[in-house]
C-alpha atoms as a PDB file:
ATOM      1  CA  UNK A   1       2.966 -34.059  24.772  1.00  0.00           C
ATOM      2  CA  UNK A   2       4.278 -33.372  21.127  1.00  0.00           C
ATOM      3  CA  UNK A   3       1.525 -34.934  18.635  1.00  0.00           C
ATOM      4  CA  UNK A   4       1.559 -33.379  15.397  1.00  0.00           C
ATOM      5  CA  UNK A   5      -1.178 -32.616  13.286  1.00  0.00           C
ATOM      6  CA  UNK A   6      -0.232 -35.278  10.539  1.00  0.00           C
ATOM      7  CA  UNK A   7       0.056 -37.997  13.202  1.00  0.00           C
ATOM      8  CA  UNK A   8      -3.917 -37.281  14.015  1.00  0.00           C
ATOM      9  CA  UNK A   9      -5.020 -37.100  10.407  1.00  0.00           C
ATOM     10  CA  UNK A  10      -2.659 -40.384   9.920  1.00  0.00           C
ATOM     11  CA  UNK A  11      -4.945 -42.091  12.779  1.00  0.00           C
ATOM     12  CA  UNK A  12      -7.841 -40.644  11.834  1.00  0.00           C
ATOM     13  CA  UNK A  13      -7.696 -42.254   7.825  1.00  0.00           C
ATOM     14  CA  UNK A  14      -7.057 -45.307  10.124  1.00  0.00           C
ATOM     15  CA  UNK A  15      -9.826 -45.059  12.338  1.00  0.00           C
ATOM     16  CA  UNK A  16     -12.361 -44.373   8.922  1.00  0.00           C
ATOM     17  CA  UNK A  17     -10.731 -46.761   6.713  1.00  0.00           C
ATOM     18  CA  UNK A  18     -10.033 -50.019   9.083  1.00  0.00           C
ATOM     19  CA  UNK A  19      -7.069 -50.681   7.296  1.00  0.00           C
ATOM     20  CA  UNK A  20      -3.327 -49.420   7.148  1.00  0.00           C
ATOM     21  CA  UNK A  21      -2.946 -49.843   3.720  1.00  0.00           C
ATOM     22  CA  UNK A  22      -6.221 -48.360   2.878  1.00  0.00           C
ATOM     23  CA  UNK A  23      -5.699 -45.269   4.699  1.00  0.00           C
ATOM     24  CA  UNK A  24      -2.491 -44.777   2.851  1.00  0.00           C
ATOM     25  CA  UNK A  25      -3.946 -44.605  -0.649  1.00  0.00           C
ATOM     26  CA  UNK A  26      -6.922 -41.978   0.626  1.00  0.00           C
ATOM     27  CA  UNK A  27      -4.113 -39.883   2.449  1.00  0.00           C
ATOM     28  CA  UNK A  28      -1.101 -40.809  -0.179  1.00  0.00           C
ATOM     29  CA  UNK A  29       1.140 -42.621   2.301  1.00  0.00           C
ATOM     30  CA  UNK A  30       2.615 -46.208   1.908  1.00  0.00           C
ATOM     31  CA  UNK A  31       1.477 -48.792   4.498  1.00  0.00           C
ATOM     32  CA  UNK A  32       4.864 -48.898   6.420  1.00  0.00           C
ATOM     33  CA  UNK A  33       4.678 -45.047   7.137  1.00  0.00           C
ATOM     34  CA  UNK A  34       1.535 -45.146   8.040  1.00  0.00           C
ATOM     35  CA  UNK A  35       1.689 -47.825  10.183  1.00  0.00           C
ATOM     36  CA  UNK A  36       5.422 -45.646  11.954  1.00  0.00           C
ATOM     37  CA  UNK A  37       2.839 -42.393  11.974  1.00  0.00           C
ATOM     38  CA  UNK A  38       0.535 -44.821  14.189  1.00  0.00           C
ATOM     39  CA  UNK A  39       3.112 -46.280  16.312  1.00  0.00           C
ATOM     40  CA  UNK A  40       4.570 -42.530  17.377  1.00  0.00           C
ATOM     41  CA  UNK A  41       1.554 -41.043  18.638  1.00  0.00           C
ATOM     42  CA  UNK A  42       0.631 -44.237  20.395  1.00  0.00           C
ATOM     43  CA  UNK A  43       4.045 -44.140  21.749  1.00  0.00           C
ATOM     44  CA  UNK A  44       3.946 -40.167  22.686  1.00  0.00           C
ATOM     45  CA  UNK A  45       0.395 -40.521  24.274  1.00  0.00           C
ATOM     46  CA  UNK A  46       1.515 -43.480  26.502  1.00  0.00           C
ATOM     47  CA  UNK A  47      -1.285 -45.846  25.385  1.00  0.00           C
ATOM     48  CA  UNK A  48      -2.430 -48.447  22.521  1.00  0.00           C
ATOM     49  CA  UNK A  49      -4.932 -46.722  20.356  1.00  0.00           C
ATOM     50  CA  UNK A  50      -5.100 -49.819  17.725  1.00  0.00           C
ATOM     51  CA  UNK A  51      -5.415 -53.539  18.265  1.00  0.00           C
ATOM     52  CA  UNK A  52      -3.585 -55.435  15.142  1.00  0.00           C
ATOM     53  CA  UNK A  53      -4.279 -58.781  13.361  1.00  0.00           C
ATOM     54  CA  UNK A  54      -3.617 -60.165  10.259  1.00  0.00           C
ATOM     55  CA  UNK A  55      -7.014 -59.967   8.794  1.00  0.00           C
ATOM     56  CA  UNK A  56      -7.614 -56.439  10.771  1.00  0.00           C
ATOM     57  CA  UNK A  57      -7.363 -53.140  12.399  1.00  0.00           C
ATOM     58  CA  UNK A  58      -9.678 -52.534  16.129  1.00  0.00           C
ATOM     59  CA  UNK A  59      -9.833 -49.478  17.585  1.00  0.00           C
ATOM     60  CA  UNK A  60      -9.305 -50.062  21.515  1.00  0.00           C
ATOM     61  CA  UNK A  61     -11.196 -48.136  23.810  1.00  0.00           C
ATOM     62  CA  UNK A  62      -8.745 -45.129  23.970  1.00  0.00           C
ATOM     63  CA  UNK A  63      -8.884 -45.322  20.207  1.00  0.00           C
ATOM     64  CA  UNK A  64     -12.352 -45.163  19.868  1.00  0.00           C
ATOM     65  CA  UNK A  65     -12.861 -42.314  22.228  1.00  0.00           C
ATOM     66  CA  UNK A  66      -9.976 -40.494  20.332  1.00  0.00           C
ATOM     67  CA  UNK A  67     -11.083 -41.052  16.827  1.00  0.00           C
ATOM     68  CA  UNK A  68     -14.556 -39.615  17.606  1.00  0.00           C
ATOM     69  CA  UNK A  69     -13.448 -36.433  18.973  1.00  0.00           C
ATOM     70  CA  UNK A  70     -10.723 -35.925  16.214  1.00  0.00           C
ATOM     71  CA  UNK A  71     -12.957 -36.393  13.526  1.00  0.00           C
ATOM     72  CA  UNK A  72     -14.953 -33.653  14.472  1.00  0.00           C
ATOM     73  CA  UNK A  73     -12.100 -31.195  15.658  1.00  0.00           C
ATOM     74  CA  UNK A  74      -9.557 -31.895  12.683  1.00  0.00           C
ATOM     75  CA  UNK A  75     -12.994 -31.334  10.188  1.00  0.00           C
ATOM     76  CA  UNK A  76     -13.503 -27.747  12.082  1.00  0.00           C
ATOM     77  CA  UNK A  77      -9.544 -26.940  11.942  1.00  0.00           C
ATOM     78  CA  UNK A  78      -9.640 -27.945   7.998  1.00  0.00           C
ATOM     79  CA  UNK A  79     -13.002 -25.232   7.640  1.00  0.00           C
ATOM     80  CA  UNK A  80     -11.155 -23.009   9.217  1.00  0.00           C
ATOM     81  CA  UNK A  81      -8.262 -22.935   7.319  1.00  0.00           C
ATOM     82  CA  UNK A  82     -10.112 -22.706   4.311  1.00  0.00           C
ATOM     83  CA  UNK A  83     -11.688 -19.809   5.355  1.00  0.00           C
ATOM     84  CA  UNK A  84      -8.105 -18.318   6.282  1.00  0.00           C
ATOM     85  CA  UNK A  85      -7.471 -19.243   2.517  1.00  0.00           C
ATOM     86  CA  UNK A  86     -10.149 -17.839   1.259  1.00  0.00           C
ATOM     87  CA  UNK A  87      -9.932 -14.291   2.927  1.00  0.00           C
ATOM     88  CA  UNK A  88      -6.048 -14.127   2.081  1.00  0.00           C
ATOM     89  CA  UNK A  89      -7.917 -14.302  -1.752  1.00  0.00           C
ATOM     90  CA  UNK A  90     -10.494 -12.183  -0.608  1.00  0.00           C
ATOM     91  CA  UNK A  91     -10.741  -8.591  -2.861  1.00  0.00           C
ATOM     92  CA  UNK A  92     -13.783  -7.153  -1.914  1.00  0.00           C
ATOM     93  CA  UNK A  93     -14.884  -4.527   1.057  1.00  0.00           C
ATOM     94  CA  UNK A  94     -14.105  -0.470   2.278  1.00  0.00           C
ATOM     95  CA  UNK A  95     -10.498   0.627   1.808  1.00  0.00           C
ATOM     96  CA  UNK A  96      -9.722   4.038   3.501  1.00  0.00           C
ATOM     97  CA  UNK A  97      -7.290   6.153   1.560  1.00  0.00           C
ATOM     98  CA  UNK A  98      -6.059   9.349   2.813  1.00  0.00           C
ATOM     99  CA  UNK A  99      -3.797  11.908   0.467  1.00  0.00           C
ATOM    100  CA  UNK A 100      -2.621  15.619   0.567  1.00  0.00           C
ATOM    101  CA  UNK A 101      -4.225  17.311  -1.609  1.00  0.00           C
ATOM    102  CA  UNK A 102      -2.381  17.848  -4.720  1.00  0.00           C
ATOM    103  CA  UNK A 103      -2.068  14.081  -4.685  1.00  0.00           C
ATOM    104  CA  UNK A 104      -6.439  13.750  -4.305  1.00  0.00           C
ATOM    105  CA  UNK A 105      -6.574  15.901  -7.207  1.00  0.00           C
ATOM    106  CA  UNK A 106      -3.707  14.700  -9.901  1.00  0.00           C
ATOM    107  CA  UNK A 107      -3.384  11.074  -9.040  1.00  0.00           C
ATOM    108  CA  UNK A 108      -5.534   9.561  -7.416  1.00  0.00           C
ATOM    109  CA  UNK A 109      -8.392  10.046  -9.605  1.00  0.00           C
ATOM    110  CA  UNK A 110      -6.328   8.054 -12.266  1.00  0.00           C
ATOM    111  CA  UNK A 111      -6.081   5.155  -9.353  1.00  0.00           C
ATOM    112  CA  UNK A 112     -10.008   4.973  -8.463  1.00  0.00           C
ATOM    113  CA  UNK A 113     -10.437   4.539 -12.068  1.00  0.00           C
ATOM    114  CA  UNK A 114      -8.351   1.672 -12.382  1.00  0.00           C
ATOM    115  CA  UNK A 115      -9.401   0.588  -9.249  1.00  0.00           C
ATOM    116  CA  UNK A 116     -12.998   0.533 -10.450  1.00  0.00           C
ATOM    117  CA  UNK A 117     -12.084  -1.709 -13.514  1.00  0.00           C
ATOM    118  CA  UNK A 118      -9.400  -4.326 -11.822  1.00  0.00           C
ATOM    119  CA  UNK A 119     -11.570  -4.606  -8.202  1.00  0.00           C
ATOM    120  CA  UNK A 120     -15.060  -3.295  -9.115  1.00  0.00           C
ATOM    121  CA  UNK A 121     -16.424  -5.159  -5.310  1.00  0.00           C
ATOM    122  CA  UNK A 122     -13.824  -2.973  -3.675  1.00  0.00           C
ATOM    123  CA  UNK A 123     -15.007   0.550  -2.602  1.00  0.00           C
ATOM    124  CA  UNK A 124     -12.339   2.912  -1.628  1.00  0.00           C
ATOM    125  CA  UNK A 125     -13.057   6.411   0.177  1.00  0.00           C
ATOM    126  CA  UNK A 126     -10.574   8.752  -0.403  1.00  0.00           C
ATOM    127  CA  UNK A 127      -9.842  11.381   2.377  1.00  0.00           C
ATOM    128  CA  UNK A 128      -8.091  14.461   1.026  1.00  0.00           C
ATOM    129  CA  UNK A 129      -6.563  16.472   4.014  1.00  0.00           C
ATOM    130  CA  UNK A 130      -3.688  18.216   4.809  1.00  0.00           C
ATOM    131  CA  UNK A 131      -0.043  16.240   4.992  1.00  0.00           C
ATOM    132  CA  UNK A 132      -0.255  16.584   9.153  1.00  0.00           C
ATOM    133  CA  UNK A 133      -4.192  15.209   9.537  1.00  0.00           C
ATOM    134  CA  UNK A 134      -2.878  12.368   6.655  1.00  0.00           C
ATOM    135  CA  UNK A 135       0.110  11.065   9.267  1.00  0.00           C
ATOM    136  CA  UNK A 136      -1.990  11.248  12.209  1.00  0.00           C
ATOM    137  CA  UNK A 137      -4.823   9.404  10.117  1.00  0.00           C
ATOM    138  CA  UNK A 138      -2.414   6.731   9.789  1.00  0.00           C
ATOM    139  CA  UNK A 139      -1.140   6.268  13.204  1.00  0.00           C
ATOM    140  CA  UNK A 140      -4.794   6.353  14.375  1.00  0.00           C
ATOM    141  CA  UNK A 141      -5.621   3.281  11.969  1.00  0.00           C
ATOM    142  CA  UNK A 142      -8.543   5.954  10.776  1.00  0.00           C
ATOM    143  CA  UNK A 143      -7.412   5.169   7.225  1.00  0.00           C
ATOM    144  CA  UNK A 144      -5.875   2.325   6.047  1.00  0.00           C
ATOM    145  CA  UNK A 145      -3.025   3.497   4.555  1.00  0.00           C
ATOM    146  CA  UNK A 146      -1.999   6.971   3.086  1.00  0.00           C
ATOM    147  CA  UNK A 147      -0.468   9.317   0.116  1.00  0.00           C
ATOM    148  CA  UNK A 148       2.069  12.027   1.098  1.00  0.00           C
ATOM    149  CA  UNK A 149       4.989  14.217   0.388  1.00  0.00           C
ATOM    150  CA  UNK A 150       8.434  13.293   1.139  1.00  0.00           C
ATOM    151  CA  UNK A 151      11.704  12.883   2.053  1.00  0.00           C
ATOM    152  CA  UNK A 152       9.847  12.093   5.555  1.00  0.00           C
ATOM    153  CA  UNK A 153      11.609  11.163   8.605  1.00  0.00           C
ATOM    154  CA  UNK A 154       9.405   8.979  10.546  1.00  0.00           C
ATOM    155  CA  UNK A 155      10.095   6.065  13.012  1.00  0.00           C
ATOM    156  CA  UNK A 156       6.639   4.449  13.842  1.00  0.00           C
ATOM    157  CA  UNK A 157       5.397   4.440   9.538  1.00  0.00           C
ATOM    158  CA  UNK A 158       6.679   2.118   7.063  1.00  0.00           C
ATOM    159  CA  UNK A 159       7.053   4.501   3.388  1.00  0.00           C
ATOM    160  CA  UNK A 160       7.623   3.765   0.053  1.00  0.00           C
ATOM    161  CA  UNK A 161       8.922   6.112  -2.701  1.00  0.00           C
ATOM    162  CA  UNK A 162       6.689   5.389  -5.249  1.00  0.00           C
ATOM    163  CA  UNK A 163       7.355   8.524  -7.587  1.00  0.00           C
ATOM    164  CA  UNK A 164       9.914  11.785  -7.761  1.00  0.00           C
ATOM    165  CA  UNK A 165       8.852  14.673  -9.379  1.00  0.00           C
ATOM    166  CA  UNK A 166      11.202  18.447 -10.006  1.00  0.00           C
ATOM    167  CA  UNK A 167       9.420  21.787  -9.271  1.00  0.00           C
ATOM    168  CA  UNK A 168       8.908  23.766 -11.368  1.00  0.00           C
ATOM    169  CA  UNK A 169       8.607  27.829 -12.082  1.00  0.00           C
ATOM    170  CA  UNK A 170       4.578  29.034 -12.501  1.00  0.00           C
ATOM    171  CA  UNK A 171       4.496  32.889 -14.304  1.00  0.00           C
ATOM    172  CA  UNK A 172       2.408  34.628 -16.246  1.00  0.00           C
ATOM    173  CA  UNK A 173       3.091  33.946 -20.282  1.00  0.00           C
ATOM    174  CA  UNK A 174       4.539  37.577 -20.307  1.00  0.00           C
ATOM    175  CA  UNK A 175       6.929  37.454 -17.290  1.00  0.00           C
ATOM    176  CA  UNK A 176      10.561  38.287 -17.881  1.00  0.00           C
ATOM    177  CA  UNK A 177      11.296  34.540 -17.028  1.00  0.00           C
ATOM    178  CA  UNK A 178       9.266  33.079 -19.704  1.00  0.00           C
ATOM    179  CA  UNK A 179      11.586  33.694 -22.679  1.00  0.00           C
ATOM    180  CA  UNK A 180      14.179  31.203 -21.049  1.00  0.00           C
ATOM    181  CA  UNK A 181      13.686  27.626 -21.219  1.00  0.00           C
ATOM    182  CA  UNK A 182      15.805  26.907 -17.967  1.00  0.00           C
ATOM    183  CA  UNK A 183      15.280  29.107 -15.298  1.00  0.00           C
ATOM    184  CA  UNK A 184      18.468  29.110 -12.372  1.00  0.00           C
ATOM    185  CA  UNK A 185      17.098  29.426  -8.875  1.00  0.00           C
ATOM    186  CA  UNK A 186      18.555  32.201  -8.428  1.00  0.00           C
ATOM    187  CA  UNK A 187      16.852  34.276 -10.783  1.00  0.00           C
ATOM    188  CA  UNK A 188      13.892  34.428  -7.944  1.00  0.00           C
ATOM    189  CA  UNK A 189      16.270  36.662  -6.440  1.00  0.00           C
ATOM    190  CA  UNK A 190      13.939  39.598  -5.233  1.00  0.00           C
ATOM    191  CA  UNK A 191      10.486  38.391  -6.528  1.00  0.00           C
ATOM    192  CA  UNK A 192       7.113  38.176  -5.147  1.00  0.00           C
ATOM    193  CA  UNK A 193       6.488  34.444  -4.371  1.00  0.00           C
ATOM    194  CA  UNK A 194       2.927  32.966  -3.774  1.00  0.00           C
ATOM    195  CA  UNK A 195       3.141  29.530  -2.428  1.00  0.00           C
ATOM    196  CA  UNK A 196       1.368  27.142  -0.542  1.00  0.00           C
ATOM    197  CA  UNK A 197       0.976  27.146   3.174  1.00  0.00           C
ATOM    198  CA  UNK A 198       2.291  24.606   5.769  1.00  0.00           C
ATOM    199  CA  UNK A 199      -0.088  22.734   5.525  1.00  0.00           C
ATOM    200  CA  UNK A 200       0.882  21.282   2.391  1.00  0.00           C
ATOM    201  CA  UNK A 201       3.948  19.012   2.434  1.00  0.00           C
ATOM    202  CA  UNK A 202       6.238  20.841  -0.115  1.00  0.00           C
ATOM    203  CA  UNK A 203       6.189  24.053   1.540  1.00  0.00           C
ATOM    204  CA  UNK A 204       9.085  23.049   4.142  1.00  0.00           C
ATOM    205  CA  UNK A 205      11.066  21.646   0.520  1.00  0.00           C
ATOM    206  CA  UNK A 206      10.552  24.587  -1.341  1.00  0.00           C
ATOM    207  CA  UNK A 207      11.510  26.594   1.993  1.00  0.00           C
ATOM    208  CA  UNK A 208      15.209  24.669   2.248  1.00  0.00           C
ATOM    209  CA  UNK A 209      15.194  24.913  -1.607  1.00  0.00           C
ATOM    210  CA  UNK A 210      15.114  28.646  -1.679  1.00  0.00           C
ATOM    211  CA  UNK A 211      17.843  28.579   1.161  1.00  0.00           C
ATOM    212  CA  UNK A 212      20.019  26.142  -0.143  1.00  0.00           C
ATOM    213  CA  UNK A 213      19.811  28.540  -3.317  1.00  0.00           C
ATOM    214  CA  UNK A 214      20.614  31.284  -1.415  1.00  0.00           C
ATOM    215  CA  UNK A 215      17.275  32.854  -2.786  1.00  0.00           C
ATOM    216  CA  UNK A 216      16.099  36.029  -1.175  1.00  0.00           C
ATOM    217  CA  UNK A 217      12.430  36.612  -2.297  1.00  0.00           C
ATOM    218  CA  UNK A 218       9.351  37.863  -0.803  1.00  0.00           C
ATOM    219  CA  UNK A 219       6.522  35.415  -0.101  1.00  0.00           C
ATOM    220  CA  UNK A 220       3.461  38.243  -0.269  1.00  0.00           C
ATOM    221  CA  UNK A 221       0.838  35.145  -0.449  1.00  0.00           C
ATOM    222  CA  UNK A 222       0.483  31.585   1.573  1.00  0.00           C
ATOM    223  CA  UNK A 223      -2.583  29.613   0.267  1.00  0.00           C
ATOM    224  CA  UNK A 224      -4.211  26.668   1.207  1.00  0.00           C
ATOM    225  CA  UNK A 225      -5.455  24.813  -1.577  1.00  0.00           C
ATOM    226  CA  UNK A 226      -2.908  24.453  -4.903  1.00  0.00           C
ATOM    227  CA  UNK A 227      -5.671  25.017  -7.710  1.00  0.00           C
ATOM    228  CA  UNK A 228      -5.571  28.938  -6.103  1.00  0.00           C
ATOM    229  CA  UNK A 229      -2.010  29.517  -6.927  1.00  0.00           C
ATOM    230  CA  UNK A 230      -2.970  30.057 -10.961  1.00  0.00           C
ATOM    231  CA  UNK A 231      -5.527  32.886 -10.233  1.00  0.00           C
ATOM    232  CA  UNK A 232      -2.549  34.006  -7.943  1.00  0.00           C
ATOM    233  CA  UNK A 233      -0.314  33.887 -10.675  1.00  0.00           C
ATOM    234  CA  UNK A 234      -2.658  34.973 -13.200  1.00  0.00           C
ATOM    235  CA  UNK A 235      -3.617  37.928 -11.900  1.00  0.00           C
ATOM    236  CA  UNK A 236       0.168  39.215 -11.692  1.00  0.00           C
ATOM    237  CA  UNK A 237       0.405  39.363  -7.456  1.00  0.00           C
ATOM    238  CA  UNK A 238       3.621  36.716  -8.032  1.00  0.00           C
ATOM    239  CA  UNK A 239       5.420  33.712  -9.285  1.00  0.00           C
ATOM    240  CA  UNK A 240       5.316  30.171  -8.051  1.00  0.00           C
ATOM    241  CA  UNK A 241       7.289  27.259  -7.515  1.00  0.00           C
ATOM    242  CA  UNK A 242       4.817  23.637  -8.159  1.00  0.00           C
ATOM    243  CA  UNK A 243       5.688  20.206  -8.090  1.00  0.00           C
ATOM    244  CA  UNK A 244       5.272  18.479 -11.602  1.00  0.00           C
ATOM    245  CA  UNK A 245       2.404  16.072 -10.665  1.00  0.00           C
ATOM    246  CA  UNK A 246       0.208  20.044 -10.759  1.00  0.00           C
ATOM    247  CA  UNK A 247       0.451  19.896 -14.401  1.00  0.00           C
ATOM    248  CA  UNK A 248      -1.036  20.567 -16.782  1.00  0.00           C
ATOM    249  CA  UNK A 249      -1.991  24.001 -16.605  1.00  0.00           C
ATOM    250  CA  UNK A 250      -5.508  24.599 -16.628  1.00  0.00           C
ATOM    251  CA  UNK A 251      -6.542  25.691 -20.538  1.00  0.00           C
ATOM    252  CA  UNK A 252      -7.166  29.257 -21.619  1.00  0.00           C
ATOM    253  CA  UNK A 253      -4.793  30.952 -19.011  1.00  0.00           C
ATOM    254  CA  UNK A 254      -1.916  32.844 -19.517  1.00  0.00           C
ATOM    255  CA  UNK A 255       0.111  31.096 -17.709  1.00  0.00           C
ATOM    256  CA  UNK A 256       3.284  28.369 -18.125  1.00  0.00           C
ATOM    257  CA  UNK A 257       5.662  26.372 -16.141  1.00  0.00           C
ATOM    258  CA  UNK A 258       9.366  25.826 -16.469  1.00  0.00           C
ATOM    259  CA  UNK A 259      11.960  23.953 -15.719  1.00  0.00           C
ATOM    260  CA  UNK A 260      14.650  24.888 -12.420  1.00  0.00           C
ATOM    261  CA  UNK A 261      17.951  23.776 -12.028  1.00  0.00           C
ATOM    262  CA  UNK A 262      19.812  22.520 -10.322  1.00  0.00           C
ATOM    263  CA  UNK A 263      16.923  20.027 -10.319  1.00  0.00           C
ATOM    264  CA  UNK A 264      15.177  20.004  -6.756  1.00  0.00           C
ATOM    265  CA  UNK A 265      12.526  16.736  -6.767  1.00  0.00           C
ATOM    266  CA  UNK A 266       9.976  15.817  -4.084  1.00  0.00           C
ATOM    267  CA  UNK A 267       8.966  12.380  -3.408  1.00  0.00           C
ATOM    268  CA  UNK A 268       5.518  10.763  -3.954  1.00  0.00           C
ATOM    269  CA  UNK A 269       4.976   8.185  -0.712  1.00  0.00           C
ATOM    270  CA  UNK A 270       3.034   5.177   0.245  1.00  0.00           C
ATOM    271  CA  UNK A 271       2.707   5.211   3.897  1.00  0.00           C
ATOM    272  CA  UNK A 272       1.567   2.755   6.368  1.00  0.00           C
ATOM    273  CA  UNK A 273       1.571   1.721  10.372  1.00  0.00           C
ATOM    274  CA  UNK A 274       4.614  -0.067  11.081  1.00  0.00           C
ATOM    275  CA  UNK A 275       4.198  -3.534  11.650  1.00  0.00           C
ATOM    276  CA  UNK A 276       0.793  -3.827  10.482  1.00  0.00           C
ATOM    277  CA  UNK A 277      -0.572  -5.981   7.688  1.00  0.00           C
ATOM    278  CA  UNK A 278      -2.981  -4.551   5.280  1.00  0.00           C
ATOM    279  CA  UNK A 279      -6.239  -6.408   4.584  1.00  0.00           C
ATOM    280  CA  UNK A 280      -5.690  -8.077   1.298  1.00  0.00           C
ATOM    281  CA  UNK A 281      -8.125  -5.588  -0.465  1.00  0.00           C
ATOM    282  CA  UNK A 282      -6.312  -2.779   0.725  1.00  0.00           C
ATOM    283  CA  UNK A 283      -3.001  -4.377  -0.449  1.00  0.00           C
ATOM    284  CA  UNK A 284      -4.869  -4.321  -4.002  1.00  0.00           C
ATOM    285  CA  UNK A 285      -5.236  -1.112  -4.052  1.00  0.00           C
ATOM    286  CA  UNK A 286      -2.205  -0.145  -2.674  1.00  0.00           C
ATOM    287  CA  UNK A 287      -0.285  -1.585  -5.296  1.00  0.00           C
ATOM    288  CA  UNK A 288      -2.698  -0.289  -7.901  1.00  0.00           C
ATOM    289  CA  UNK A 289      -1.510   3.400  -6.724  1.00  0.00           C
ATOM    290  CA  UNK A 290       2.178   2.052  -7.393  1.00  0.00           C
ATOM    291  CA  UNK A 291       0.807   0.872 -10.843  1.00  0.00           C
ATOM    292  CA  UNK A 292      -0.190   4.341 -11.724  1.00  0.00           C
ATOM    293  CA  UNK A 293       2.596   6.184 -10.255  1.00  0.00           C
ATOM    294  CA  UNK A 294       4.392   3.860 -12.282  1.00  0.00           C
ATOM    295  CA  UNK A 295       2.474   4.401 -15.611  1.00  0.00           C
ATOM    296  CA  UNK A 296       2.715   8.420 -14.656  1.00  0.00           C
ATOM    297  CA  UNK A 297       6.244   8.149 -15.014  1.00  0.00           C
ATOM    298  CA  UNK A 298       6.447   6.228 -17.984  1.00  0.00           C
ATOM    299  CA  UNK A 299       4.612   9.076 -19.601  1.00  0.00           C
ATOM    300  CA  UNK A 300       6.080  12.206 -18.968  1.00  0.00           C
ATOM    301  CA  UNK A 301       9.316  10.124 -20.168  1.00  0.00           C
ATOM    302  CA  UNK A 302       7.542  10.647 -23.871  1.00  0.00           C
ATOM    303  CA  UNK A 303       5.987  14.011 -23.107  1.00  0.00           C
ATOM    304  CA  UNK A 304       8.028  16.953 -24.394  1.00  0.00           C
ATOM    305  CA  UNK A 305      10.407  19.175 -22.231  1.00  0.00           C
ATOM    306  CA  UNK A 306       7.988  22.392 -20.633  1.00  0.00           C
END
């Protein structure tokens, strides 16, 4: 049996009204189609649902028995779907965000702050973890989506580039390096490098980077968290290679950052389960974070060279 849903509501009007032609104004069909919407279903179902006369419409028996269950089915079907409707618009509830964590620290308090202005009855809780524990996160549907480092090469997520960034040299403001405005990779040739462990997601890039380069240096120090690389720096045990999105330097140190060529970037990604829809408030705030990567790279267009 093939009924479709406007041949029910068509017989239902009928049914309510007693009248062809009055159940095509409430329902916005002329009398002839709804009197051909009629005459299909009775022919699909095998049976007269209407008895016609010239002064009016009867429900037979099978009609009657129809109508009565309809009305109540097609009203629960049309509740539902307003529901449906109404969560697709719905922007409230938890969104789980995981991010490495030079991403926790430099942009996503930018994007909570939006996020508090544009959906103040959503309440996100950022994770900040490790570029390994924010994949798995993901796959695990612990979070709802996540913030990493890239070029990734990954099968079961669904990324998005949503920024690219250089790296960028980190000495002391008396290093031999700082008089030049453009440093060449290969003028870390034989230095002490402190840089971030593997647990961070630009330490394999920086890695290839240096061999690409064909950059012999020493790394005497491997740290976990990216604010401890200025001490490191600071206190003269080595120079660094950071990712723009570190800046700016915190005030009152000795330190500065400059520009590497040939330019080496690293990619900012959105990342998701494959597949998978996000809830509509997590959609909101996952295009807020493309918003601000957005408006990040608007400004340093205007921001002066390092």
């Amino acid at each position: 049996m093939n009924c479709t849903l406007r041949q029910l509501r068509v017989f239902v009007a009928v049914a309510q009204q007693g009248s062809f032609s009055q159940a095509g104004q409430t329902i916005g069909l002329s009398q002839s189609a709804v009197s051909h919407s009629v005459k299909e279903l009775e022919s699909e179902m095998g049976i007269r649902l209407l008895d016609r006369t010239t002064r009016e419409v009867m429900l037979t028996e099978a009609g009657e028995q129809l109508a009565s269950r309809l009305e109540r089915l097609l009203e629960e079907l049309n509740t539902t779907l307003l529901d449906v409707r109404s969560y697709g618009q719905q922007r409230s509830g938890t969104v789980r965000v995981a991010a490495s964590q030079t991403i926790s620290a430099h942009l996503m308090p930018q994007c909570l702050a939006a996020s508090q202005v544009n959906f103040p009855e959503i309440k996100i809780m950022l994770r900040d973890r490790p570029q390994q524990w924010v994949l798995q996160s993901i796959r695990n549907a612990e979070v709802d989506f996540g913030i990493v480092i890239g070029p990734l090469q990954v099968d079961d997520l669904e990324c998005e580039v949503i920024l690219d960034e250089p790296f960028l040299l980190l000495c002391r403001q008396d290093d031999p390096l700082a008089s030049m405005q453009v440093i060449h990779w290969q003028m870390l040739n034989n230095r002490q490098l402190v840089l971030q462990d593997y647990a961070s997601g630009s330490r394999l890039l920086i890695d290839e980077a240096l061999r690409l380069q064909k950059v012999q240096a020493e790394i005497v120090q491997e740290i976990g968290h990216p604010a401890t690389l200025y001490p490191m720096v600071e206190a003269g045990i080595g120079i660094s290679v950071l990712p723009a999105l570190a800046l700016p330097l915190p005030q009152g140190r000795p330190l500065l950052v400059r520009r590497m060529t040939p330019e080496i970037n690293r990619s900012i990604m959105l990342v998701r389960r494959k597949n998978r829809s996000l809830t509509p408030a997590a959609e909101a705030i996952w295009q807020e974070v493309r918003q601000q990567a957005l408006l990040l790279t608007q400004q340093r267009k205007l921001m002066p060279a390092f």
